[in-house]
C-alpha atoms as a PDB file:
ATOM      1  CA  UNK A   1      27.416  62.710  33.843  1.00  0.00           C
ATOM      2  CA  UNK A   2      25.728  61.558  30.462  1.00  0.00           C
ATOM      3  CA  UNK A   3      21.682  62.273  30.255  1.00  0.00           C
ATOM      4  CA  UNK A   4      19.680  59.623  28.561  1.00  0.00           C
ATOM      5  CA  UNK A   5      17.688  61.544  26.172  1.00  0.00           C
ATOM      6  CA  UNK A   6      15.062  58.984  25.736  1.00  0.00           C
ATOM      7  CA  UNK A   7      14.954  56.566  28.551  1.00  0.00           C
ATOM      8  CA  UNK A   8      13.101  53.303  28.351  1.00  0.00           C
ATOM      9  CA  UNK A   9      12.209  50.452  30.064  1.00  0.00           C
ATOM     10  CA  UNK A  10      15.940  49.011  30.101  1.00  0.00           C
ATOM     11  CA  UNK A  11      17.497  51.995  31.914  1.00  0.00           C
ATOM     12  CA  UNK A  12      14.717  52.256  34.713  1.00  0.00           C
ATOM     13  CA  UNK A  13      14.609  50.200  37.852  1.00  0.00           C
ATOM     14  CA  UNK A  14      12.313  47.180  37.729  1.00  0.00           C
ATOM     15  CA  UNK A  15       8.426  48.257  39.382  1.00  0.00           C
ATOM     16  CA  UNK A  16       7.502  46.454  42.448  1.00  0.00           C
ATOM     17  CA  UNK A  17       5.163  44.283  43.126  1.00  0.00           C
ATOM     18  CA  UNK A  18       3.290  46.424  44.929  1.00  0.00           C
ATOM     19  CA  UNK A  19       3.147  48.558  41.900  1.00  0.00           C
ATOM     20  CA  UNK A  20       2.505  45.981  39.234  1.00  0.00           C
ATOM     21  CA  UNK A  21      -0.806  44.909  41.278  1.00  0.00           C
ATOM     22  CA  UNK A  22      -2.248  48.211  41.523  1.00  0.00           C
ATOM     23  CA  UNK A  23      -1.067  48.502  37.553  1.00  0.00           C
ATOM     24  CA  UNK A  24      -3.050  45.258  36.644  1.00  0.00           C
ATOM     25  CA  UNK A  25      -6.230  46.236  39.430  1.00  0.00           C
ATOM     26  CA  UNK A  26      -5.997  49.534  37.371  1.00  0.00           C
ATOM     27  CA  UNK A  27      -6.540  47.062  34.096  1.00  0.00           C
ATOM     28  CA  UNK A  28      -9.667  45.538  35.776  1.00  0.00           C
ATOM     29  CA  UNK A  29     -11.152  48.613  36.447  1.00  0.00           C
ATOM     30  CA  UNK A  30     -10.652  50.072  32.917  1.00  0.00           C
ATOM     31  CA  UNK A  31     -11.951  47.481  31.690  1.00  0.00           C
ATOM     32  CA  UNK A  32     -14.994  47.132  33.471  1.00  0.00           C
ATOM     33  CA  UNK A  33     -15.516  50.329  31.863  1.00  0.00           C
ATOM     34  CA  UNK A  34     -15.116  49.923  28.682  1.00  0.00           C
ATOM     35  CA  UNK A  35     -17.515  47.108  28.545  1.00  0.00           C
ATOM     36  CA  UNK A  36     -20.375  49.492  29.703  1.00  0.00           C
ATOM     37  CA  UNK A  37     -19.062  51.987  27.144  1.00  0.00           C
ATOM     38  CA  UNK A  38     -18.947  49.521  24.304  1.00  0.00           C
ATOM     39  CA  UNK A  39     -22.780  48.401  24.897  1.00  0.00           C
ATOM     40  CA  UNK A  40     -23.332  51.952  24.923  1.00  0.00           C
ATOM     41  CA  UNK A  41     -21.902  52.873  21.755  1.00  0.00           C
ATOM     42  CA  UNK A  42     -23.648  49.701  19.895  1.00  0.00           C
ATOM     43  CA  UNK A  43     -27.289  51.094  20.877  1.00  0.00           C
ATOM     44  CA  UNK A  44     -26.429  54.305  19.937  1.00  0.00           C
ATOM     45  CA  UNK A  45     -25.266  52.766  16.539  1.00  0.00           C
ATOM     46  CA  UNK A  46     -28.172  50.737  16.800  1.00  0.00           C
ATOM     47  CA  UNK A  47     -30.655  53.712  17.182  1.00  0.00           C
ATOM     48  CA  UNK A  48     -28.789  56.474  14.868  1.00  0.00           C
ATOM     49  CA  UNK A  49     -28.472  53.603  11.886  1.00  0.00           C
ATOM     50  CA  UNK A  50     -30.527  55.261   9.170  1.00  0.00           C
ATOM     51  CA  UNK A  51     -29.585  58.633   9.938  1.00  0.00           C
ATOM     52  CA  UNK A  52     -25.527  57.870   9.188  1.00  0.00           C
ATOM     53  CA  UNK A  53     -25.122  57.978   5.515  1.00  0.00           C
ATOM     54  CA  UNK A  54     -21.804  55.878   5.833  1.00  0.00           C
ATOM     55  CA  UNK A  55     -23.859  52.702   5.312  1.00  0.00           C
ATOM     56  CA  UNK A  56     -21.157  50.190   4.795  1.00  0.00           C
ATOM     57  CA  UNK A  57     -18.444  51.802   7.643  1.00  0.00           C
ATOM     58  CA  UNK A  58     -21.191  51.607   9.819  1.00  0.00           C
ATOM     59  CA  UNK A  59     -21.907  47.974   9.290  1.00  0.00           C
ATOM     60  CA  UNK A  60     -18.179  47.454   9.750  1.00  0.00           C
ATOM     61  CA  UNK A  61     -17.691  49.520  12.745  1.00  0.00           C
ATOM     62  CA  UNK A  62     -20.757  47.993  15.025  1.00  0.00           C
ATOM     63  CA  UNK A  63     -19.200  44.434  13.810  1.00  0.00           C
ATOM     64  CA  UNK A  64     -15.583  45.265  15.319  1.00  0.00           C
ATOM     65  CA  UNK A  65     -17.346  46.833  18.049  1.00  0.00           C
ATOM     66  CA  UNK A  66     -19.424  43.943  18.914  1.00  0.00           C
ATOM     67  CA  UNK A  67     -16.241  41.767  18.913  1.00  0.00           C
ATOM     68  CA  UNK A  68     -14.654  43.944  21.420  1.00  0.00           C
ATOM     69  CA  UNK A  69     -17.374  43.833  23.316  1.00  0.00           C
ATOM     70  CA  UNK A  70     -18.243  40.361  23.700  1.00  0.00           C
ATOM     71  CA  UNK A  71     -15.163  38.061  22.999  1.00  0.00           C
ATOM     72  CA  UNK A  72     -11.933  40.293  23.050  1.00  0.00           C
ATOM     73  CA  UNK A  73     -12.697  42.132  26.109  1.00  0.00           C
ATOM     74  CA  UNK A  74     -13.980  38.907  27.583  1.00  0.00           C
ATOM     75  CA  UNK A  75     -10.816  36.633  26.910  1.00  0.00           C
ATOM     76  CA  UNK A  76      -8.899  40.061  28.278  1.00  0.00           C
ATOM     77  CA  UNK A  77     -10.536  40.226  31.336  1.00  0.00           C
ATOM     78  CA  UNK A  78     -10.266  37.241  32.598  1.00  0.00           C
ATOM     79  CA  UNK A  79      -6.449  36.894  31.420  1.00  0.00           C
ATOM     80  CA  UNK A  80      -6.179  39.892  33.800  1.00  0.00           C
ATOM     81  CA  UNK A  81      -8.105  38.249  36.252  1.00  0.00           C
ATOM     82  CA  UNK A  82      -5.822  35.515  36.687  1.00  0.00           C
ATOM     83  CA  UNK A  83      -2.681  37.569  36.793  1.00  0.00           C
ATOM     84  CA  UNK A  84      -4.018  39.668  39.617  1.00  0.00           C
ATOM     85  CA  UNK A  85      -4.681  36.312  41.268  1.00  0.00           C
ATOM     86  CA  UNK A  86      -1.384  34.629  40.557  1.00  0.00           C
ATOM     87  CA  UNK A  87       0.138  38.220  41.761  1.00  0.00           C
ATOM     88  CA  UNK A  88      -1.920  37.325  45.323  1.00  0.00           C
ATOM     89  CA  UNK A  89      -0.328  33.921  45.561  1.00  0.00           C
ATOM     90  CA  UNK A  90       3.185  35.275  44.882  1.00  0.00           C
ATOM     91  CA  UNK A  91       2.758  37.991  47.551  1.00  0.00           C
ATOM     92  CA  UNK A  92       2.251  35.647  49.746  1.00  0.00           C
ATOM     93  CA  UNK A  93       5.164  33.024  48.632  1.00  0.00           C
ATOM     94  CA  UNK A  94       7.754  35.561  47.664  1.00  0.00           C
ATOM     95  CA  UNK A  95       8.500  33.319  44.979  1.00  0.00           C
ATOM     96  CA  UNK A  96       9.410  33.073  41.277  1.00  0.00           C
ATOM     97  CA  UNK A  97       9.290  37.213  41.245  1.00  0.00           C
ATOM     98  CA  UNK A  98      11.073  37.118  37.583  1.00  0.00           C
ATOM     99  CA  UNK A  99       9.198  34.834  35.706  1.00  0.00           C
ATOM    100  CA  UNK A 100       6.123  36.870  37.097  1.00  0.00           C
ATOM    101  CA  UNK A 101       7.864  39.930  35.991  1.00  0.00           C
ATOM    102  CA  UNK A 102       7.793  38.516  31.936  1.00  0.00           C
ATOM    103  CA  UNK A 103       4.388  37.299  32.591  1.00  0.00           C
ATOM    104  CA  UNK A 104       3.140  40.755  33.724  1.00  0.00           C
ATOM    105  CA  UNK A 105       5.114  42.516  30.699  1.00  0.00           C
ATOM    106  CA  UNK A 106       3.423  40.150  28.039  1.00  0.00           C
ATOM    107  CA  UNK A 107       0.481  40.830  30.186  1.00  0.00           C
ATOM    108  CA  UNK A 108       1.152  44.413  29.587  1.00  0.00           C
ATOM    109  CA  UNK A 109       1.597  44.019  25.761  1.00  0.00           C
ATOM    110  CA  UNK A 110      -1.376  42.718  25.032  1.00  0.00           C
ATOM    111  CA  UNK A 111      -3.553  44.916  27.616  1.00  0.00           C
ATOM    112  CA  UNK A 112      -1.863  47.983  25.339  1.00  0.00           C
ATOM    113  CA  UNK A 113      -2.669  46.089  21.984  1.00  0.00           C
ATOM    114  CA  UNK A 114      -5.975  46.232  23.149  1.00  0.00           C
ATOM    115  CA  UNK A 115      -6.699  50.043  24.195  1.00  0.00           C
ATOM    116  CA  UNK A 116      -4.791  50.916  21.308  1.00  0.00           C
ATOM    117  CA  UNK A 117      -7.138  49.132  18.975  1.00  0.00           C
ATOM    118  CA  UNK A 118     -10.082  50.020  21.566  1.00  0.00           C
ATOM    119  CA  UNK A 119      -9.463  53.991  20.998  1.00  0.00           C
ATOM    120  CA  UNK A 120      -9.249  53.754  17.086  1.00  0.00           C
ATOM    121  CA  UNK A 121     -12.347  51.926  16.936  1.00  0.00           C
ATOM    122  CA  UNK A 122     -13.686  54.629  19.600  1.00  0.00           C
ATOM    123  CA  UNK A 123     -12.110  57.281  17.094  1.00  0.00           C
ATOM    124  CA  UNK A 124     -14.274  55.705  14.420  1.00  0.00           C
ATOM    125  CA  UNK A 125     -17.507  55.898  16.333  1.00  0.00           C
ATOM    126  CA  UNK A 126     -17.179  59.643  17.043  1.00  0.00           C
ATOM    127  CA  UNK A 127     -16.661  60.090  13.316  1.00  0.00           C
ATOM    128  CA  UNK A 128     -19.559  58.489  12.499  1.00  0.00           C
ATOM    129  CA  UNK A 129     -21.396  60.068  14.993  1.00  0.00           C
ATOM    130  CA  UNK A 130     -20.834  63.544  14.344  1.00  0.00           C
END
């Protein structure tokens, strides 16, 4: 018997569907958070301005942040939104499971684009914070 030292997606069985909406209700949820945790960090950008010497960095930081915050996580959200409700209808229907599948990974993709940029921004706010 040969052991896969690294295994990835193409060796593992594919997730059910049962699995990929509590995965993308997961999303939602995360994201709901975020949002309040983004306004939070922009007022307490807002309110610690003058007392960060990193004039410029801040600038740049509550700008990125405020994209986030409004449009990104917006246009995110409600991409998510409609996958959990296309994953309702095809619960229901039992139909066109793969092409839902490559939906939900590029779903996926872009949902881990996102946190990854989300937590170095979030990185950059505790720096500047500190």
């Amino acid at each position: 018997m040969k052991t896969l030292k690294s295994p990835n997606g193409e060796y593992l069985l594919s997730s059910s569907i049962d699995s990929l909406f509590v995965e993308c209700r997961e999303w939602l949820d995360e994201l709901g958070f975020w949002k309040d945790e983004q306004s939070f960090f922009i007022k307490l950008i807002n309110r610690q301005r003058e007392a960060i010497p990193e004039r410029e960095l801040t600038l740049h930081v509550l700008a990125n942040l405020q994209l986030m915050h409004g449009e990104l996580i917006n246009e995110l959200q409600q991409a998510c939104e409609l996958h959990h409700a296309k994953m309702n209808i095809l619960e229901d229907e039992r139909a066109n499971d793969e092409a839902f599948r490559l939906e939900h990974a590029r779903m996926s993709e872009k949902y881990n684009k996102f946190k990854s940029d989300y937590y170095a921004l979030k990185f950059k706010v505790f720096e500047l914070m500190k």
